[in-house]
Protein backbone atom coordinates (compact mmCIF):
# COMPACT_ATOMS: atom_id res chain seq x y z
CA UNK A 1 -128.33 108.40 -8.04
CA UNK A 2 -127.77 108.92 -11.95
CA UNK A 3 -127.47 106.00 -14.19
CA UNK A 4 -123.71 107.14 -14.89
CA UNK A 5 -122.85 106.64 -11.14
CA UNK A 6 -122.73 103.08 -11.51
CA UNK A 7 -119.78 101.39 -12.17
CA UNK A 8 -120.04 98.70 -15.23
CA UNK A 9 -119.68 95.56 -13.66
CA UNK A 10 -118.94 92.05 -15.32
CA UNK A 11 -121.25 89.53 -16.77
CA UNK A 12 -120.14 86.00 -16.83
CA UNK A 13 -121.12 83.49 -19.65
CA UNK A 14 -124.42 81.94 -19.84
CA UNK A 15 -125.94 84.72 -17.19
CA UNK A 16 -129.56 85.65 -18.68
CA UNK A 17 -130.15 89.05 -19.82
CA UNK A 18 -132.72 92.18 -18.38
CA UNK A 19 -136.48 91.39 -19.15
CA UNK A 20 -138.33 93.24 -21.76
CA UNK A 21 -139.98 95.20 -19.00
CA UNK A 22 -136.60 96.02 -17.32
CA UNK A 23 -135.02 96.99 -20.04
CA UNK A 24 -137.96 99.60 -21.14
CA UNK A 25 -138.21 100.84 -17.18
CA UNK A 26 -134.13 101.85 -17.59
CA UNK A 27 -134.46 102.94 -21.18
CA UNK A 28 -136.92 105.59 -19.83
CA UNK A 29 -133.87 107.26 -17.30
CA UNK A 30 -132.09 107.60 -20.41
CA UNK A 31 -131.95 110.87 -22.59
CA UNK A 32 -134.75 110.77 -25.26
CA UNK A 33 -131.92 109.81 -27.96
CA UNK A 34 -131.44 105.93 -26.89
CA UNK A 35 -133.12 103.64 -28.37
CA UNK A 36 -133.35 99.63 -28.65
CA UNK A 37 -132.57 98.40 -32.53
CA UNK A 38 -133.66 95.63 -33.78
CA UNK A 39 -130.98 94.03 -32.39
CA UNK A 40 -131.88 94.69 -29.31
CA UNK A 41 -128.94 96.71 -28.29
CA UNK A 42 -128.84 100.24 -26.78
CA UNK A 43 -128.04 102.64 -29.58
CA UNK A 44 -128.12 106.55 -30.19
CA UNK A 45 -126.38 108.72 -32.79
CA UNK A 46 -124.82 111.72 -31.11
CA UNK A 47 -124.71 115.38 -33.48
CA UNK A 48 -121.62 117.59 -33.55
CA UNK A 49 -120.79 120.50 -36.20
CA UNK A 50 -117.51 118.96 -37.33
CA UNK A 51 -115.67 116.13 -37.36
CA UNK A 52 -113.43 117.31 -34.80
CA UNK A 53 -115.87 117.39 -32.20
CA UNK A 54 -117.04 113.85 -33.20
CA UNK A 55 -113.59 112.29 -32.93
CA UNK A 56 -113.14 113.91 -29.50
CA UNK A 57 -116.38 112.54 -27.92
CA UNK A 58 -115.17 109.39 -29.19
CA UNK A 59 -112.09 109.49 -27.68
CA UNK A 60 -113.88 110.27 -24.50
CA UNK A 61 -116.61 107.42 -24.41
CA UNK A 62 -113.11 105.45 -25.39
CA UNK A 63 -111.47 106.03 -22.14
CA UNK A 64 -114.33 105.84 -19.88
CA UNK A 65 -115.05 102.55 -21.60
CA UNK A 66 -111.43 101.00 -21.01
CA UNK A 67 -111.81 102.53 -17.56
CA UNK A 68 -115.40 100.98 -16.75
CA UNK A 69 -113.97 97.88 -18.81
CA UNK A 70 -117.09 97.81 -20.70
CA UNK A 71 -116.94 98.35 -24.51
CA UNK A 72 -119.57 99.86 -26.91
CA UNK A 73 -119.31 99.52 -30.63
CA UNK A 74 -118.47 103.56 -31.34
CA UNK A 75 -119.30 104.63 -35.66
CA UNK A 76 -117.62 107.42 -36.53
CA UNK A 77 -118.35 109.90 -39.06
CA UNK A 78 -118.18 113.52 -40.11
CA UNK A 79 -120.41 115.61 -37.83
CA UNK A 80 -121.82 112.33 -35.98
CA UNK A 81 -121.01 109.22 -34.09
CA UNK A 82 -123.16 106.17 -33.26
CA UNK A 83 -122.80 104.36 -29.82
CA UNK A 84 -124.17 100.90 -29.35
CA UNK A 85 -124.08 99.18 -26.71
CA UNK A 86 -125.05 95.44 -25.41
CA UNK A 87 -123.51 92.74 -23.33
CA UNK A 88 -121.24 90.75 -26.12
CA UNK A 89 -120.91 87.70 -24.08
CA UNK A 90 -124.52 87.27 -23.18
CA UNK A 91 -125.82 89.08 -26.56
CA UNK A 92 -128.01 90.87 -24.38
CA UNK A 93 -128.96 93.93 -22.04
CA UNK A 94 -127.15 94.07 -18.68
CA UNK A 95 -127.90 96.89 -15.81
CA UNK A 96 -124.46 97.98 -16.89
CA UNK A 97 -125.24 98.95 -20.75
CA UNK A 98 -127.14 101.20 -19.08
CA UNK A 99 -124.49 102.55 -17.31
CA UNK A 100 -122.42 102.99 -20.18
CA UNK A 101 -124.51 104.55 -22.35
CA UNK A 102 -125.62 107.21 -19.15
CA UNK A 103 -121.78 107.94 -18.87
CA UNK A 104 -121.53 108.44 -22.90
CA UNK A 105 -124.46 110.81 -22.45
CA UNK A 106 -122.54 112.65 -19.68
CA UNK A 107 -119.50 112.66 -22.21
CA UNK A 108 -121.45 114.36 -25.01
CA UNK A 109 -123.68 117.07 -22.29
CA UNK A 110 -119.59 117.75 -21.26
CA UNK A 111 -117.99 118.07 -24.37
CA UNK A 112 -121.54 120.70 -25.21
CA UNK A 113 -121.08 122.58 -22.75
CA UNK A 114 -116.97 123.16 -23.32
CA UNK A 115 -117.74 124.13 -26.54
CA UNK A 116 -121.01 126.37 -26.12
């Protein structure tokens, strides 16, 4: 089963967040564009050739977000957009970041393949 399968599931307040290990083991079924920031939150910056493009792959990952009920931090700009992507109330990495940033990565191979 892919990573964007999964539905995003809640994390309650004070719950512990992935291991180091865990957290490189899922990074790994990612595309080769995610990374972990200093922060350590899930982040990649997504490439389009306008602005256009950008906006509508945000307003994409937007809906599946409210939909999964799981909400990345989305920077728009012309010809990009950054996604980041932690657990807010745990400041952390949860199985479902994962998720969400596997479904943003199904957004963007969608939106390519509309366009191409």
């Amino acid at each position: 089963m892919n990573l964007a399968d999964n539905d995003c599931v809640p994390s309650r307040r004070g719950a512990p967040p992935m291991e180091r290990a865990e957290t490189l083991e899922m990074l790994d079924q990612l595309d080769s564009g995610w990374s972990i920031n200093e922060e350590g939150h899930l982040e990649r910056l997504f490439k389009f050739k306008d602005f256009a493009r950008a906006l509508t792959f945000v307003n994409n990952v937007g809906a599946v977000a409210e939909e999964q009920n799981h909400h990345p931090d989305i920077y728009l700009a012309w010809g990009k957009c950054k996604v980041e992507i932690w657990t807010h109330v745990i400041n952390g990495l949860t199985e479902s970041d994962f998720f969400m940033a596997a479904k943003s990565e199904r957004e963007f191979n969608r939106l390519r393949a509309a366009i191409e």
